[in-house]
N, C-alpha and C. Protein backbone atom coordinates (compact mmCIF):
# COMPACT_ATOMS: atom_id res chain seq x y z
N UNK A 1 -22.45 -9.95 8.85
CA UNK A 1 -22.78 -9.11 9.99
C UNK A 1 -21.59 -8.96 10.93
N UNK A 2 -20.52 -9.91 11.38
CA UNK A 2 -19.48 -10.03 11.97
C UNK A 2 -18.77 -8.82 11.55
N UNK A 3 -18.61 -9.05 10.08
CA UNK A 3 -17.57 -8.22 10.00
C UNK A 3 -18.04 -6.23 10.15
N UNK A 4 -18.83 -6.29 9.66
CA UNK A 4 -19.73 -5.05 9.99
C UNK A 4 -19.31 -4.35 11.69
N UNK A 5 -19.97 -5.18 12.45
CA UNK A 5 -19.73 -5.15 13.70
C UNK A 5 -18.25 -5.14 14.25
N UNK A 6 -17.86 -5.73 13.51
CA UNK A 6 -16.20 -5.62 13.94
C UNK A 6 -15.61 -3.95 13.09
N UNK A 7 -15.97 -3.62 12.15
CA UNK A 7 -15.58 -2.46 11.30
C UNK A 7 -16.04 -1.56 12.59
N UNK A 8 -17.20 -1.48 12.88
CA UNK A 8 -17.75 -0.20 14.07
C UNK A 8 -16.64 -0.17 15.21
N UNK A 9 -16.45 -1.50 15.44
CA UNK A 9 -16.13 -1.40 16.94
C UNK A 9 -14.33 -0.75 16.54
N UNK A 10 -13.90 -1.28 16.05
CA UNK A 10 -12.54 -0.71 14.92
C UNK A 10 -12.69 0.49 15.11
N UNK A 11 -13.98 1.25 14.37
CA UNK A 11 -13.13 2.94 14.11
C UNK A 11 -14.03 3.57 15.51
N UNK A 12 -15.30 3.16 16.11
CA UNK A 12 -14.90 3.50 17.86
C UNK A 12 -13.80 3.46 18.49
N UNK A 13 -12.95 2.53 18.41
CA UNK A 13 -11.77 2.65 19.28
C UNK A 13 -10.62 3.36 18.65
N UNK A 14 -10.62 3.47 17.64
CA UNK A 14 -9.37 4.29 17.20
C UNK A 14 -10.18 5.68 17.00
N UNK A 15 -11.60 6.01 17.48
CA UNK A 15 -12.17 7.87 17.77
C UNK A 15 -11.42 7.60 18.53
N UNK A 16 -11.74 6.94 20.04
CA UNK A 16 -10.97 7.00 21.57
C UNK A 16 -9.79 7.34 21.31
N UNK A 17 -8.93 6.26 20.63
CA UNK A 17 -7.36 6.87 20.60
C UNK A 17 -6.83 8.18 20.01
N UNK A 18 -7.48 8.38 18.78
CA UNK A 18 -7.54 9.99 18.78
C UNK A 18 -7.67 10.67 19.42
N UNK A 19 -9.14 10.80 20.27
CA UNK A 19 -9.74 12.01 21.44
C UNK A 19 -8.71 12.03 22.05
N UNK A 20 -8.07 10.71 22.78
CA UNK A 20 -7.46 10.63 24.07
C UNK A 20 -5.83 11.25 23.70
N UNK A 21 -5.26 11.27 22.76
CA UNK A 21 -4.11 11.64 22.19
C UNK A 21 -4.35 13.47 21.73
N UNK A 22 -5.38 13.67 21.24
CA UNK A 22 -5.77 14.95 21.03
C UNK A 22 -5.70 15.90 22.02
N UNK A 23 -6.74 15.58 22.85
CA UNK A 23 -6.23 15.88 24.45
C UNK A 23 -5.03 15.73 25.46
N UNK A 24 -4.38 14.88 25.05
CA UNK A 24 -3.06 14.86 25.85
C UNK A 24 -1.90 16.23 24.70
N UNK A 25 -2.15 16.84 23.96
CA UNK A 25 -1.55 17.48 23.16
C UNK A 25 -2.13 18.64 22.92
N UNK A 26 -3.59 18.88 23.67
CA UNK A 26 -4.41 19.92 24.31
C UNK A 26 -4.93 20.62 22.85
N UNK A 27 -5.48 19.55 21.59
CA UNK A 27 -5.94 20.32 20.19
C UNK A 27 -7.16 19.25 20.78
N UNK A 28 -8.04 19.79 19.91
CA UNK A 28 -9.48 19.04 19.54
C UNK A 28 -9.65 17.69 19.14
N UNK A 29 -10.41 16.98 18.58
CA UNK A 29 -10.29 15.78 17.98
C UNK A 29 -10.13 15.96 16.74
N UNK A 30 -10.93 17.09 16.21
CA UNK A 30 -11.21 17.54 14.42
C UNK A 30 -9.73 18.02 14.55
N UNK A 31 -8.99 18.74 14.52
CA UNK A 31 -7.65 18.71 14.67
C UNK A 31 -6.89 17.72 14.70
N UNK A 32 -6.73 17.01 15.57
CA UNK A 32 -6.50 15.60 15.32
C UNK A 32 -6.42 14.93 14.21
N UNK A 33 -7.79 15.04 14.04
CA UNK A 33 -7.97 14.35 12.43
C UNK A 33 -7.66 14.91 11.35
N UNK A 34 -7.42 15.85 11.29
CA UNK A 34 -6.91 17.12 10.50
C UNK A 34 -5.44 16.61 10.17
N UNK A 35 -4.79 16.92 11.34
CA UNK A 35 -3.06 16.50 11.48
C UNK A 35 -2.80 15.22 10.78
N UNK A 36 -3.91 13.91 11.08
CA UNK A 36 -3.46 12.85 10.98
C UNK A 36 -3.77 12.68 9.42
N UNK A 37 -4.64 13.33 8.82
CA UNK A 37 -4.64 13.22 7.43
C UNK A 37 -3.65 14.12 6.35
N UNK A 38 -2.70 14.71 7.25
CA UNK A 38 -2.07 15.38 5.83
C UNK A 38 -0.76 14.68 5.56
N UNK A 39 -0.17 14.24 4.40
CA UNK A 39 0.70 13.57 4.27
C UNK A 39 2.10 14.23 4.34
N UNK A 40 3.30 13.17 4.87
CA UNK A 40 4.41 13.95 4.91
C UNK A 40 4.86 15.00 3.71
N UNK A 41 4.47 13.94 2.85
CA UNK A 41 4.95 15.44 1.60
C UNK A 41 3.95 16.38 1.62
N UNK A 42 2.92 16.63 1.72
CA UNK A 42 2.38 17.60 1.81
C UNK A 42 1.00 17.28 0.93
N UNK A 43 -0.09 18.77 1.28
CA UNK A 43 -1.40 18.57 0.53
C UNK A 43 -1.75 19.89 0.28
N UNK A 44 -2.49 20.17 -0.58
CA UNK A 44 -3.05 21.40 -0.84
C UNK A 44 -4.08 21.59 0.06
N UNK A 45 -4.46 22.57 0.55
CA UNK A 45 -5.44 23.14 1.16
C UNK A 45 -7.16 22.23 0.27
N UNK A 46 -6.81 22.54 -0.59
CA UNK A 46 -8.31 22.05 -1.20
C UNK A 46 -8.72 20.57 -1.09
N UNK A 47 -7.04 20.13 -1.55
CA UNK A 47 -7.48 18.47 -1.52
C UNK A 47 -7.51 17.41 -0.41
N UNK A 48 -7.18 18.42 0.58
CA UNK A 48 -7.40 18.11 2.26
C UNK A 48 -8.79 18.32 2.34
N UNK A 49 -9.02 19.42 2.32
CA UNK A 49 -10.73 19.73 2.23
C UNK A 49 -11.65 18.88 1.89
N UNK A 50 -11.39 18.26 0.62
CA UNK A 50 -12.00 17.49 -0.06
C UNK A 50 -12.21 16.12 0.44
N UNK A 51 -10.73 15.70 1.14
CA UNK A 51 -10.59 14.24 1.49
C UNK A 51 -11.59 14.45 2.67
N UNK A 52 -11.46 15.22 3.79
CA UNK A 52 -11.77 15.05 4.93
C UNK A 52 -13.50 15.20 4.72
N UNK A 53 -13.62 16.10 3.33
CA UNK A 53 -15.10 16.52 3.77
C UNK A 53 -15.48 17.95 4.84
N UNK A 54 -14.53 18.83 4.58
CA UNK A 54 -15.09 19.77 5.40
C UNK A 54 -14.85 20.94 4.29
N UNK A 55 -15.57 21.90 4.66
CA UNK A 55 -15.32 23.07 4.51
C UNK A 55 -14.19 24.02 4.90
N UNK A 56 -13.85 24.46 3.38
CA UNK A 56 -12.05 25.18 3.08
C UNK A 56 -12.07 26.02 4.45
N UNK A 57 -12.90 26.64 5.04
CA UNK A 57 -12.78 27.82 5.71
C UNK A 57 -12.35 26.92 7.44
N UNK A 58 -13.40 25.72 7.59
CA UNK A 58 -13.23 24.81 9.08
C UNK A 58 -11.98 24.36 8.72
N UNK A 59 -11.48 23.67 7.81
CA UNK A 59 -9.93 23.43 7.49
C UNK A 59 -8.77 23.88 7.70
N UNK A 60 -9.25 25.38 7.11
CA UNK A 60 -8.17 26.58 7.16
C UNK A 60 -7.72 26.74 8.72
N UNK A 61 -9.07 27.47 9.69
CA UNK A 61 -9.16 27.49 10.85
C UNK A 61 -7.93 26.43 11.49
N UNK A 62 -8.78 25.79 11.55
CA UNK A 62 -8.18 24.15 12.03
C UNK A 62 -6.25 24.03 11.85
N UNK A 63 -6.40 24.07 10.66
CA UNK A 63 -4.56 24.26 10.19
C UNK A 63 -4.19 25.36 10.82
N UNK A 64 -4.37 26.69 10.75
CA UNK A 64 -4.26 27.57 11.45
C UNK A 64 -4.03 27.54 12.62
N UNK A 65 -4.42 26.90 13.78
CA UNK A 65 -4.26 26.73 14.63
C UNK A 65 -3.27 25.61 15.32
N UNK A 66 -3.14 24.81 14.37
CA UNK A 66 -2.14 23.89 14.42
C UNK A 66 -0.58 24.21 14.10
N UNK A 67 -0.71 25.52 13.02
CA UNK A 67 0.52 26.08 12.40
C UNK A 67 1.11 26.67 13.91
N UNK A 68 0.07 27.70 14.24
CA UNK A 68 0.70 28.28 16.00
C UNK A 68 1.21 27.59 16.83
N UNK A 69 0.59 26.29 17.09
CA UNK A 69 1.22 25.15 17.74
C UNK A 69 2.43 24.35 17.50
N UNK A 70 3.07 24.94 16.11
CA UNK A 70 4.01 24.12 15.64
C UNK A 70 4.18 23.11 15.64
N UNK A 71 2.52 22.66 14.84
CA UNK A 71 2.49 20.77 14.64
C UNK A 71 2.56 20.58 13.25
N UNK A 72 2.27 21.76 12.14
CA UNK A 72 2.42 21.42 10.59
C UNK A 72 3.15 23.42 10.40
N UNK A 73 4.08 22.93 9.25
CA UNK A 73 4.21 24.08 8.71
C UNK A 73 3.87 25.11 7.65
C-alpha cells in the first residue's frame, strides 16, 4: 500500500510541475505533455499518438501549435 501511495503522490506532483512550467511558457498542460514526450531524435506523428493515447487529430493540433511557438520543428 506504501508504495502505491507513494506512486500517486509522485505523478501528482510532477502534474504540478508540468502545469506550473506549462504556464510559465504560456502552452497548456496537454502540450506540455505533448513536448515532453517526443524524443530528441524524433517520432512519427502516429507513434506519438499512440504512446500518449490521444487522438492523431488532438496531437496534430497540439504539435501545431507548438511548431508556431518554436518549441518542436
Amino acid at each position: 500500500m506504501i508504495s502505491a501511495e507513494f506512486l500517486i503522490n509522485l505523478t501528482i506532483e510532477y502534474n504540478s510541475l508540468v502545469r506550473q512550467a506549462a504556464s510559465d511558457f504560456k502552452i497548456s498542460s496537454s502540450q506540455a505533455f505533448n513536448l515532453l514526450s517526443i524524443p530528441f531524435d524524433g517520432i512519427s506523428m502516429s507513434s506519438l499518438s499512440k504512446k500518449l493515447g490521444l487522438d492523431a487529430s488532438t496531437l496534430t493540433r497540439n504539435v501545431n501549435n507548438l511548431i508556431k511557438l518554436n518549441y518542436v520543428i
